[in-house]
N, C-alpha and C. Protein backbone atom coordinates (compact mmCIF):
# COMPACT_ATOMS: atom_id res chain seq x y z
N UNK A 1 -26.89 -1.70 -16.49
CA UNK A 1 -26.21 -0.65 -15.73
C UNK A 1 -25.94 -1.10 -14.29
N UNK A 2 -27.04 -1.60 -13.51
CA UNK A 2 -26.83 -2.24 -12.17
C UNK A 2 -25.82 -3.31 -11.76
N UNK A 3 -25.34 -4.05 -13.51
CA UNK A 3 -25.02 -5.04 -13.46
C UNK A 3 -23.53 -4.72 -13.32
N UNK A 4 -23.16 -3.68 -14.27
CA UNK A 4 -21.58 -3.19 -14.21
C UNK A 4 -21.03 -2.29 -13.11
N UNK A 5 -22.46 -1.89 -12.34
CA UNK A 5 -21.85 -0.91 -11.32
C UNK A 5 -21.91 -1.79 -10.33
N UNK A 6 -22.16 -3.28 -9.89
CA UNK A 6 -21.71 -4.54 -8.91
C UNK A 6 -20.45 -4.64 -9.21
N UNK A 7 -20.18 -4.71 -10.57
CA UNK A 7 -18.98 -5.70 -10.89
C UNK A 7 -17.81 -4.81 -10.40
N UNK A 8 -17.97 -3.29 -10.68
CA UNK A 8 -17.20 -2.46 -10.64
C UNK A 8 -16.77 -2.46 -8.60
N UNK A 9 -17.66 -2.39 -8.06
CA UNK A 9 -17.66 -2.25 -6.57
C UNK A 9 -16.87 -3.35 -6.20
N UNK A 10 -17.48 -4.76 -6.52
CA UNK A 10 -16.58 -6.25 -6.45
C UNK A 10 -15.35 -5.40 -7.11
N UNK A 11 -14.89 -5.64 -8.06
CA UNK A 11 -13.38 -5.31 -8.64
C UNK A 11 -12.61 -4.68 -7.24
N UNK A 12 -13.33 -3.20 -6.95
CA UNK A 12 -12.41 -2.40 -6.21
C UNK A 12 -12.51 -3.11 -4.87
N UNK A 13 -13.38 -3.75 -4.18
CA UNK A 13 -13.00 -4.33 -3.02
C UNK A 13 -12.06 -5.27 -3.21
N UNK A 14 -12.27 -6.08 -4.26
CA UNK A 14 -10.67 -6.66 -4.37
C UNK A 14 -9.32 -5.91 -4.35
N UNK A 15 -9.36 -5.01 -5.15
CA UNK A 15 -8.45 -3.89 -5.04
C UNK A 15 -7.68 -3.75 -3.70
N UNK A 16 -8.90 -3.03 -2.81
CA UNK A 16 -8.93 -2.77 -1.55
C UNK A 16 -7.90 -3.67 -0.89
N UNK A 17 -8.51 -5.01 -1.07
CA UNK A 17 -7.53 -5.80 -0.44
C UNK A 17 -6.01 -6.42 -0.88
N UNK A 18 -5.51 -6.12 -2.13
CA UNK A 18 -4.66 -6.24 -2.61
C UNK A 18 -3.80 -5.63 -1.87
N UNK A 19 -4.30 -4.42 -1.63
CA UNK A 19 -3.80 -3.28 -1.27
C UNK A 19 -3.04 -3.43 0.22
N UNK A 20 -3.81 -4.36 1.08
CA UNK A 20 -4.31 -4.62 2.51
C UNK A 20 -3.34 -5.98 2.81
N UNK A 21 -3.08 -6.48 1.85
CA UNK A 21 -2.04 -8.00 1.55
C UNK A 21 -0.60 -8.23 1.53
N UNK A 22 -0.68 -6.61 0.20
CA UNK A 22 0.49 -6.81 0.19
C UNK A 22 1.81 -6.69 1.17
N UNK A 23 2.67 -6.53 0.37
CA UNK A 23 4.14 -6.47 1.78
C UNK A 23 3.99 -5.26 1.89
N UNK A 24 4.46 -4.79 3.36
CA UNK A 24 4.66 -3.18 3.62
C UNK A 24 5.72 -2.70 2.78
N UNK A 25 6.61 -3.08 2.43
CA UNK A 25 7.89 -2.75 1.82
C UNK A 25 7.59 -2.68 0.42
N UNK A 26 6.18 -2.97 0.17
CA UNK A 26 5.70 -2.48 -1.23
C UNK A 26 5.03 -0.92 -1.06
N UNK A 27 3.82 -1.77 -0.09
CA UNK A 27 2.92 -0.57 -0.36
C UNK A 27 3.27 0.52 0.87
N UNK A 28 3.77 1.61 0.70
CA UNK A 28 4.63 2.63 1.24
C UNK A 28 3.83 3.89 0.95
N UNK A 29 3.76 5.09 1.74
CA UNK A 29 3.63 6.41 1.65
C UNK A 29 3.45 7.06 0.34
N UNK A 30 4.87 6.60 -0.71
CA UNK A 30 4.78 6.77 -1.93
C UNK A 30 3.68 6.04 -3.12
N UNK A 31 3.48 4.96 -2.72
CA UNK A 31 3.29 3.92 -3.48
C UNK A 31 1.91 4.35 -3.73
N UNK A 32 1.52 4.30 -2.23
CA UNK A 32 -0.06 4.97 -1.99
C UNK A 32 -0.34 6.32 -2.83
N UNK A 33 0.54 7.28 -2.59
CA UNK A 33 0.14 8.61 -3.27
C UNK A 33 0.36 8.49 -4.60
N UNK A 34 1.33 7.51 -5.40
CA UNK A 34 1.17 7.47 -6.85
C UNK A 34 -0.24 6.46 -7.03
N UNK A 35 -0.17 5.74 -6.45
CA UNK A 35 -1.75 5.10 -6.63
C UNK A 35 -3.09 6.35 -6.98
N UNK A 36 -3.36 7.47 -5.85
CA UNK A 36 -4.00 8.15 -5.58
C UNK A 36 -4.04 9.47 -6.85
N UNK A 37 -2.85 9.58 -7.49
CA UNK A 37 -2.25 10.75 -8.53
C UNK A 37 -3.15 9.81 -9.72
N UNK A 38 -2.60 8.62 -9.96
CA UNK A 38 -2.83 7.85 -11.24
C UNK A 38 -4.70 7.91 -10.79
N UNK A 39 -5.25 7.17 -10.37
CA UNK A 39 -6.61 7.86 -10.52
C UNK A 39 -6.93 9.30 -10.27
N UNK A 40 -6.66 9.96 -9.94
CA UNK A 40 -7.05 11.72 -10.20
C UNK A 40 -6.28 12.46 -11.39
N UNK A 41 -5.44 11.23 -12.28
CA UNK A 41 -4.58 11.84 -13.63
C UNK A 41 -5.83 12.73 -14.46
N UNK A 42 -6.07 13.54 -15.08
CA UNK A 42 -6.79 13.90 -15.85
C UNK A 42 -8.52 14.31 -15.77
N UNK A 43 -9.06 14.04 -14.37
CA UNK A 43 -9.98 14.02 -13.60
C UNK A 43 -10.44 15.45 -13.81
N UNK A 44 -11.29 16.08 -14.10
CA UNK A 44 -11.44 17.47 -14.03
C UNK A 44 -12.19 17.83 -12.56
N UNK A 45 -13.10 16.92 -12.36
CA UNK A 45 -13.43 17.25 -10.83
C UNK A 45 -12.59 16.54 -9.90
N UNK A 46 -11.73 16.15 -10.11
CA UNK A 46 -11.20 15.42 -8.51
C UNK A 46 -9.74 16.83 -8.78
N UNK A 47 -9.34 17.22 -7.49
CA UNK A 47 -8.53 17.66 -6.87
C UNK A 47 -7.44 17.41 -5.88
N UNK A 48 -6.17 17.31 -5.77
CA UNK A 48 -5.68 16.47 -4.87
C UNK A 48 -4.67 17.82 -4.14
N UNK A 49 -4.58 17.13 -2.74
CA UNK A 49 -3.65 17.80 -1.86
C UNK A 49 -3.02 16.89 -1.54
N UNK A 50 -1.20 16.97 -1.58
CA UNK A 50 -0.38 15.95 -0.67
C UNK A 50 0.61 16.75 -0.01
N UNK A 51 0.69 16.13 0.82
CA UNK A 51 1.45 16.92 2.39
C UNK A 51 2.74 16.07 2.43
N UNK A 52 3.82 16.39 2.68
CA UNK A 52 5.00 15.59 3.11
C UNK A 52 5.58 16.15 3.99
N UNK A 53 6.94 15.93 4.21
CA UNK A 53 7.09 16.03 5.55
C UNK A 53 7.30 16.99 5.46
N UNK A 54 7.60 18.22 4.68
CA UNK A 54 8.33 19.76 4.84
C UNK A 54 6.47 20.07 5.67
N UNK A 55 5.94 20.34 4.48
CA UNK A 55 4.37 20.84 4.80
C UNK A 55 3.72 19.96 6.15
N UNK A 56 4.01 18.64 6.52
CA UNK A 56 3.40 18.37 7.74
C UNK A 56 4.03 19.26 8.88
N UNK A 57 5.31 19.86 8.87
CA UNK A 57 6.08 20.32 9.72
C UNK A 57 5.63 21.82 9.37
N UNK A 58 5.51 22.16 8.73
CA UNK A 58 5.01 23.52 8.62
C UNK A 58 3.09 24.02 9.47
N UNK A 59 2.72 22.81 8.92
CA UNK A 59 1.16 22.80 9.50
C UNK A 59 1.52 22.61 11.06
N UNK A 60 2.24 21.96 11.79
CA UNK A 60 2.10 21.67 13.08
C UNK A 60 2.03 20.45 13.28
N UNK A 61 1.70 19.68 12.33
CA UNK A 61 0.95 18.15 12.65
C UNK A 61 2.22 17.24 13.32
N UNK A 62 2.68 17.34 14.10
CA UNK A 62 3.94 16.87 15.20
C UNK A 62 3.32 15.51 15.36
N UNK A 63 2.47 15.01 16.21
CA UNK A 63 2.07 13.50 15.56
C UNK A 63 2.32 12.63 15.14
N UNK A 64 1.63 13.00 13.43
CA UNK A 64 1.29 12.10 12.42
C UNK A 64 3.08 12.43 12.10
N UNK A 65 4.06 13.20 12.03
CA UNK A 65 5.54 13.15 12.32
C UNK A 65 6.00 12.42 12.96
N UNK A 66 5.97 12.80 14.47
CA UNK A 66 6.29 11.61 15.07
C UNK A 66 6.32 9.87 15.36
N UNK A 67 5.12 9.95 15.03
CA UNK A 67 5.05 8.14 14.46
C UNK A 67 5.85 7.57 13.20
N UNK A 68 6.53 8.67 12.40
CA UNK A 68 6.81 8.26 10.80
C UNK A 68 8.23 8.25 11.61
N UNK A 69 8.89 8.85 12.60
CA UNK A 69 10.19 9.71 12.44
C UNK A 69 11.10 8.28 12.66
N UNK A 70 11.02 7.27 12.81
CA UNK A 70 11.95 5.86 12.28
C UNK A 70 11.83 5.50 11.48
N UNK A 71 10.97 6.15 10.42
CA UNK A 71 11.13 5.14 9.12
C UNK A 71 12.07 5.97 7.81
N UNK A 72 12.41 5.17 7.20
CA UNK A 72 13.11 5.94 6.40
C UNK A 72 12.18 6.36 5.29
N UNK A 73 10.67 6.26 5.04
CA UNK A 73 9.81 6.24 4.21
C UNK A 73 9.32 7.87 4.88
N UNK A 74 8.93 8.54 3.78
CA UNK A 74 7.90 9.96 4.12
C UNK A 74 6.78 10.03 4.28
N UNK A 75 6.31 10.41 5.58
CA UNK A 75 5.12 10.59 6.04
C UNK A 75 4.21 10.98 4.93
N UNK A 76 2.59 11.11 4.55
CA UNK A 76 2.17 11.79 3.45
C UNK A 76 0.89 11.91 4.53
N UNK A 77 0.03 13.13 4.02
CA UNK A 77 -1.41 13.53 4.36
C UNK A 77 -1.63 13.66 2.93
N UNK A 78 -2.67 12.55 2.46
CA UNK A 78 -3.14 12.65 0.91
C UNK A 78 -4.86 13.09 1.19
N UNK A 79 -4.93 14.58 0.35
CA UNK A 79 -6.29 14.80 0.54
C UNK A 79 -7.03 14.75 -0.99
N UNK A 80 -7.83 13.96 -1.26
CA UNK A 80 -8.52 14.02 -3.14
C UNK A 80 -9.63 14.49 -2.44
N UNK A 81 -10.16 15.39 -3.48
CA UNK A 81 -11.17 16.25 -3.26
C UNK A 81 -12.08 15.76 -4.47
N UNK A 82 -13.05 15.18 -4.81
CA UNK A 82 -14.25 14.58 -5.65
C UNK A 82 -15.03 15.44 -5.71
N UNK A 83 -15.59 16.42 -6.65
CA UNK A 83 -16.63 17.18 -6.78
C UNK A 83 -17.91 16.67 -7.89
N UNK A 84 -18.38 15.44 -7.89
CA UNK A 84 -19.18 14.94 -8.54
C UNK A 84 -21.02 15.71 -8.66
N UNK A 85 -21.33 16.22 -8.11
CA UNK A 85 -22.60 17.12 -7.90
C UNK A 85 -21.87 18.47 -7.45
N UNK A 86 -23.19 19.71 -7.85
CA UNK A 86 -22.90 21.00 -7.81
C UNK A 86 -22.24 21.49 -6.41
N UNK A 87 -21.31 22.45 -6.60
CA UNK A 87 -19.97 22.64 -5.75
C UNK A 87 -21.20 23.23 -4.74
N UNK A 88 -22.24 24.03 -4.67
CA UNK A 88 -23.08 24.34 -3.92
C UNK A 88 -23.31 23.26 -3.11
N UNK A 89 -23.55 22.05 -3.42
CA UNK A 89 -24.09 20.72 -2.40
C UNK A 89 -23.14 20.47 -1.40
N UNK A 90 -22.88 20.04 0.04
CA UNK A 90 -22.22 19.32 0.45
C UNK A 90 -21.58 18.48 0.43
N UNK A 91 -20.72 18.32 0.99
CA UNK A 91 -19.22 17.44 0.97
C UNK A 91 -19.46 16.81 2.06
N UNK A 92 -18.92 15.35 1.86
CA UNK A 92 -18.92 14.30 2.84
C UNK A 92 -17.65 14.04 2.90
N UNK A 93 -16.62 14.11 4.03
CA UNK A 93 -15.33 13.66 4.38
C UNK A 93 -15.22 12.34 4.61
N UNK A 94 -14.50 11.94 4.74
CA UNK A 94 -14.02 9.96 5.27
C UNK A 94 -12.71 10.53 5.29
N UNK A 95 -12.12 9.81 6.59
CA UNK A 95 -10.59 9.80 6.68
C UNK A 95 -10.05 8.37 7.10
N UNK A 96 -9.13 7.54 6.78
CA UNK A 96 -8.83 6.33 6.65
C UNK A 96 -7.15 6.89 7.26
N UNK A 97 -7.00 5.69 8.63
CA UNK A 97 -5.78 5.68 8.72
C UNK A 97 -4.88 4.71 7.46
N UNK A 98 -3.69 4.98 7.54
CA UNK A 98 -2.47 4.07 6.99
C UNK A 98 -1.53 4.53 7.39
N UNK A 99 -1.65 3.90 8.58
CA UNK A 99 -0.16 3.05 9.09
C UNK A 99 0.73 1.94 8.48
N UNK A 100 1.47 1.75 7.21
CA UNK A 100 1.44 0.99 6.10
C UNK A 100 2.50 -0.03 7.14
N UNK A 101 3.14 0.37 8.08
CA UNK A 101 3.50 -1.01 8.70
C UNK A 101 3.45 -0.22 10.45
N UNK A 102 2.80 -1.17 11.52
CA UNK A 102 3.07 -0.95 13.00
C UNK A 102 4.24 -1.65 13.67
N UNK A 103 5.03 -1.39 13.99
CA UNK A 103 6.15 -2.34 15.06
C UNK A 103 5.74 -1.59 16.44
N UNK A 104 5.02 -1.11 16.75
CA UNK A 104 4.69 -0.34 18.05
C UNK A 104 6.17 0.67 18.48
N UNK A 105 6.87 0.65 17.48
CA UNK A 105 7.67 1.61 17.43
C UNK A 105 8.75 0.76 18.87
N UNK A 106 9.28 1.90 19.81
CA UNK A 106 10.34 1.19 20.79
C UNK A 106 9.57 0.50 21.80
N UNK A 107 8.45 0.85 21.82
CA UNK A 107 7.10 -0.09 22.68
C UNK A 107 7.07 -0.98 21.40
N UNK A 108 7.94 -2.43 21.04
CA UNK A 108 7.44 -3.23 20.14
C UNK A 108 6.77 -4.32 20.36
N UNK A 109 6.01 -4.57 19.59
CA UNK A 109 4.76 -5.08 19.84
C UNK A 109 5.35 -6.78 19.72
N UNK A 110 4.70 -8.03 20.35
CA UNK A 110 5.55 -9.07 20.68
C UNK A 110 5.04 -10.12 19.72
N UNK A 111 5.56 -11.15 19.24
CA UNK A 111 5.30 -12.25 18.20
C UNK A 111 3.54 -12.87 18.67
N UNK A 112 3.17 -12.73 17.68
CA UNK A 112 1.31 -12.82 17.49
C UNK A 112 0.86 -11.76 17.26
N UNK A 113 1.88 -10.14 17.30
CA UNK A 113 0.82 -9.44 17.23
C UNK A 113 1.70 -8.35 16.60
N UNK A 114 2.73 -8.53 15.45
CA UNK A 114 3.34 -8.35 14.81
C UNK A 114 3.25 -8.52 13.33
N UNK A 115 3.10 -9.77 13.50
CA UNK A 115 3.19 -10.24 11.87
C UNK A 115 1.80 -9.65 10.56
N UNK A 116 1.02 -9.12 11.38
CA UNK A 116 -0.16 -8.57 10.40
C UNK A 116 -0.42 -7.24 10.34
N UNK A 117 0.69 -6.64 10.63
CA UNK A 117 0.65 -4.80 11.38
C UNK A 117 0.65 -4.20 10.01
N UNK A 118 0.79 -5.13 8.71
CA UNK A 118 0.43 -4.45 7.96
C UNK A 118 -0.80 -3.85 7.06
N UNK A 119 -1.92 -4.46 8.09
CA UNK A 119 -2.99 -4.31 8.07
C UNK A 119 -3.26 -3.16 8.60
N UNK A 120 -2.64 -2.32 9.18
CA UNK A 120 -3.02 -1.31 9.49
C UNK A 120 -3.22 -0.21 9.07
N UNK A 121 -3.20 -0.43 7.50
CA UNK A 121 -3.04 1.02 6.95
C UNK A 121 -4.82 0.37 6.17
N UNK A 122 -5.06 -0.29 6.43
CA UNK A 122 -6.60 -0.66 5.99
C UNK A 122 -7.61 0.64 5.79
N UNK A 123 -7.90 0.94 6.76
CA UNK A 123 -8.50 2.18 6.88
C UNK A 123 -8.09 3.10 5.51
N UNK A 124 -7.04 3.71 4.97
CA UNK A 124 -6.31 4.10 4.05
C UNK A 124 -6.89 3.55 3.03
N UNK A 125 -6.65 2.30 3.10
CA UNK A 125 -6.77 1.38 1.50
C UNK A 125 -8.40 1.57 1.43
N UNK A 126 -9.34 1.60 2.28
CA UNK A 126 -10.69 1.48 2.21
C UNK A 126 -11.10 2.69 1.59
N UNK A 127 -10.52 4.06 2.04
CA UNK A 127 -10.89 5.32 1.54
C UNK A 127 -10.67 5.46 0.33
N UNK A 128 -8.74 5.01 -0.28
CA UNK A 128 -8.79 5.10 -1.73
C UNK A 128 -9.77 3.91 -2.58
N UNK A 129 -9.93 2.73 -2.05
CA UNK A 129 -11.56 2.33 -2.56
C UNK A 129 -12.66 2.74 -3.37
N UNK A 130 -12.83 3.43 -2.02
CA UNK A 130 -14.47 4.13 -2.35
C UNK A 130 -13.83 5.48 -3.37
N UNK A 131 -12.20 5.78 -3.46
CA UNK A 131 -12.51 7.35 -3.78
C UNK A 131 -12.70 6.68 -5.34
N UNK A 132 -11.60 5.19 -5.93
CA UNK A 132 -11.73 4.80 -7.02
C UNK A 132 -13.03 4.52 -7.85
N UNK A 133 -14.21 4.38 -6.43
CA UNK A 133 -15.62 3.89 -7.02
C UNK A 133 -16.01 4.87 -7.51
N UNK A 134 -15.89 6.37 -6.69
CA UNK A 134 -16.16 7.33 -6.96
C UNK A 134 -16.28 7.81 -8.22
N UNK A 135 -14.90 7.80 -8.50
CA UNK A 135 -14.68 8.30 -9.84
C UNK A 135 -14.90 6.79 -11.44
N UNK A 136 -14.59 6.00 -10.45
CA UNK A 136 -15.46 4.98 -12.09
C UNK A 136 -16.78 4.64 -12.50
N UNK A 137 -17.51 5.36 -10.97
CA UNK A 137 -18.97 5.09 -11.01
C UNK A 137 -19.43 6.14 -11.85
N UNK A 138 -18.44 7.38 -11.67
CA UNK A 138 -19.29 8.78 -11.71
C UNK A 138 -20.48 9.00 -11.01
N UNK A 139 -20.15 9.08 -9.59
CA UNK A 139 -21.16 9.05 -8.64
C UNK A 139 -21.61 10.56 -8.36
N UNK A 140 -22.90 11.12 -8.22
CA UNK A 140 -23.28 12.41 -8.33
C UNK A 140 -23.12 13.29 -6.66
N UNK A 141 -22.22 12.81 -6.13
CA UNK A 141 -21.48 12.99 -4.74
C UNK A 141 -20.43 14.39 -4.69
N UNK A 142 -20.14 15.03 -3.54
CA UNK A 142 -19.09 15.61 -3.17
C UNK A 142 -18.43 14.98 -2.69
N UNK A 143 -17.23 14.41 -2.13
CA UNK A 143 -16.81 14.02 -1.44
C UNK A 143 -15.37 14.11 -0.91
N UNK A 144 -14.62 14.38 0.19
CA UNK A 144 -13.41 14.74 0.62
C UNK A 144 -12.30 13.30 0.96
N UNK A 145 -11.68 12.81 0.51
CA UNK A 145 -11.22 11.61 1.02
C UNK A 145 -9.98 11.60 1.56
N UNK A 146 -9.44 12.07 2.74
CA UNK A 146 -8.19 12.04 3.24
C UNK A 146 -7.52 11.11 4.10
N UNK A 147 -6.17 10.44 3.49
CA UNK A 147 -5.54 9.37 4.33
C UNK A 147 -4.82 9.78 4.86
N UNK A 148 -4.31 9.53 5.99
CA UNK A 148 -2.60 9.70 6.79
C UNK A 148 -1.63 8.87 6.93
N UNK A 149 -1.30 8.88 6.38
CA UNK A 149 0.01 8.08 5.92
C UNK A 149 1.15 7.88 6.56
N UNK A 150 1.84 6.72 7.46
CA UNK A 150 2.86 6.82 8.24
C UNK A 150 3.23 5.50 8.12
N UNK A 151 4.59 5.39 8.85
CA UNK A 151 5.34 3.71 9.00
C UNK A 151 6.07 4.15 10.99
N UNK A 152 5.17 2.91 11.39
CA UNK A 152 5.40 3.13 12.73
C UNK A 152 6.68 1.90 12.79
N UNK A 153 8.31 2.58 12.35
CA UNK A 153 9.28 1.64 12.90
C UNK A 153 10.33 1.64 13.40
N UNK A 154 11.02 0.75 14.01
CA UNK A 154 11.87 0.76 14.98
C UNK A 154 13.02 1.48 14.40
N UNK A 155 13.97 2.51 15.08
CA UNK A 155 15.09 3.19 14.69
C UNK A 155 15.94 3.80 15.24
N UNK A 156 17.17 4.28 15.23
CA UNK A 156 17.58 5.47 16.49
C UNK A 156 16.58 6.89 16.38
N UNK A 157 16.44 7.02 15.59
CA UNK A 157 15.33 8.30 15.11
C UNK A 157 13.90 8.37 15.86
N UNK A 158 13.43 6.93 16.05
CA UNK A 158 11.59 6.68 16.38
C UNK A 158 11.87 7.64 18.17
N UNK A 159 10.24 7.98 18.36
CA UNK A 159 10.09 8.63 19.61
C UNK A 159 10.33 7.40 20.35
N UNK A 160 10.24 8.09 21.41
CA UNK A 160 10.70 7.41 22.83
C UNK A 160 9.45 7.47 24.11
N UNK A 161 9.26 5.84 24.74
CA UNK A 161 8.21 6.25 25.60
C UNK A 161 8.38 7.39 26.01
N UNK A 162 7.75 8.19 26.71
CA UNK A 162 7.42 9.11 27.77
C UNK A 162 7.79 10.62 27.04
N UNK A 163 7.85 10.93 25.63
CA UNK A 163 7.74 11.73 24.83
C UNK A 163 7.12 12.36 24.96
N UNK A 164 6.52 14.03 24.94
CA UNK A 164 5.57 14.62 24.87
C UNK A 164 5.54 15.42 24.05
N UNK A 165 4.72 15.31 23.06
CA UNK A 165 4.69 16.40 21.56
C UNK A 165 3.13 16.64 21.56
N UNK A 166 3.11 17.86 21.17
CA UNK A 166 2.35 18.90 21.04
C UNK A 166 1.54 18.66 19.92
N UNK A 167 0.02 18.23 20.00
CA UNK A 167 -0.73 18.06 18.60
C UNK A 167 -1.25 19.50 18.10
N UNK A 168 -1.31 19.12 16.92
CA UNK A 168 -2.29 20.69 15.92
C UNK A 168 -2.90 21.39 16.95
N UNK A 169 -3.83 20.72 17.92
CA UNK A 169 -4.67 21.55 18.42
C UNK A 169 -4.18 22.12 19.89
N UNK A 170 -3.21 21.96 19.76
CA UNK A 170 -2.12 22.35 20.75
C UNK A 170 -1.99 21.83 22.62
N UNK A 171 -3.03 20.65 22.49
CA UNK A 171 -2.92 19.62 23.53
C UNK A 171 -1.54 18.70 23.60
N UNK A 172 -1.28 18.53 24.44
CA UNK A 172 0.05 17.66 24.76
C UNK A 172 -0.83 16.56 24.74
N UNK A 173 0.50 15.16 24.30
CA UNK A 173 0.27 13.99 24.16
C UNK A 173 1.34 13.14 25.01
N UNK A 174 1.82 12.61 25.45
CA UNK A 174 2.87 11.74 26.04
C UNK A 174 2.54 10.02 25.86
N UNK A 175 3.60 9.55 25.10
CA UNK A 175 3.61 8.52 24.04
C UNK A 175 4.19 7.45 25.41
């Protein structure tokens, strides 16, 4: 049993990084949330919430909008909900950015520190990880796993230094 639940952890950290490798122009907003659907297919305890851009704009989340608003890809807030132990027990959250590609937007970021921005959605790839261990371990856990999902890139559309948009919690930000 100890032996297949290593192998299983090894597997998904490979995963993880597959994930973390590939081209941005693969792994996308979408790509991620069908990833995230296909393990919660048939799941009786996992639950999923996905947010796009109508519902991020409806919630307020101006933000996690604004960083997406040059890409031609859709923002996503993917929330899987894991209920592995009694709904009475506590829930443990993890939230993982994915930024599935950075160009620092019209602040672009300069050669050396460009070419690996697609590492930035790591955080992301680490959460769906653990949520995959989750559910192949059948781990006796609650757990909440939400990514944010964006493509920070250059466009007539992307914000503009000295921007000021209004977060959820209704603090100004100036970009």
């Amino acid at each position: 049993h100890r032996y297949e639940t290593l192998v299983t952890i090894c597997k998904n950290v490979n995963f993880v990084r597959d994930l973390i490798n590939e081209n941005a122009d693969i792994v996308t907003s979408s790509y991620l949330e069908d990833i995230v659907q296909d393990l919660a297919k048939g799941k009786k305890n996992v639950s999923l919430e996905i947010l796009g851009r109508s519902e991020l704009t409806k919630k307020g989340l101006r933000l996690h909008l604004a960083v997406n608003q040059g890409s031609v890809n859709e923002p996503k807030l993917i929330i899987a909900t894991y209920t592995g132990a009694s709904k009475k027990d506590p829930y443990t959250a993890i939230l993982g950015k994915g930024l599935t590609f950075d160009t620092g937007g019209l602040n672009l970021k300069t050669s050396g520190h460009m070419e690996t921005m697609r590492t930035d959605m790591s955080g992301a790839a680490a959460v769906i990880g653990i949520f995959k261990n989750l559910i192949e371990l059948k781990l006796k856990k609650n757990v909440i796993c939400a990514c944010a999902i964006a493509e920070n890139a250059i466009g007539s559309r992307s914000y503009k230094p000295g921007d000021v948009i209004t977060s959820y919690s209704g603090k100004t930000v100036e970009i």
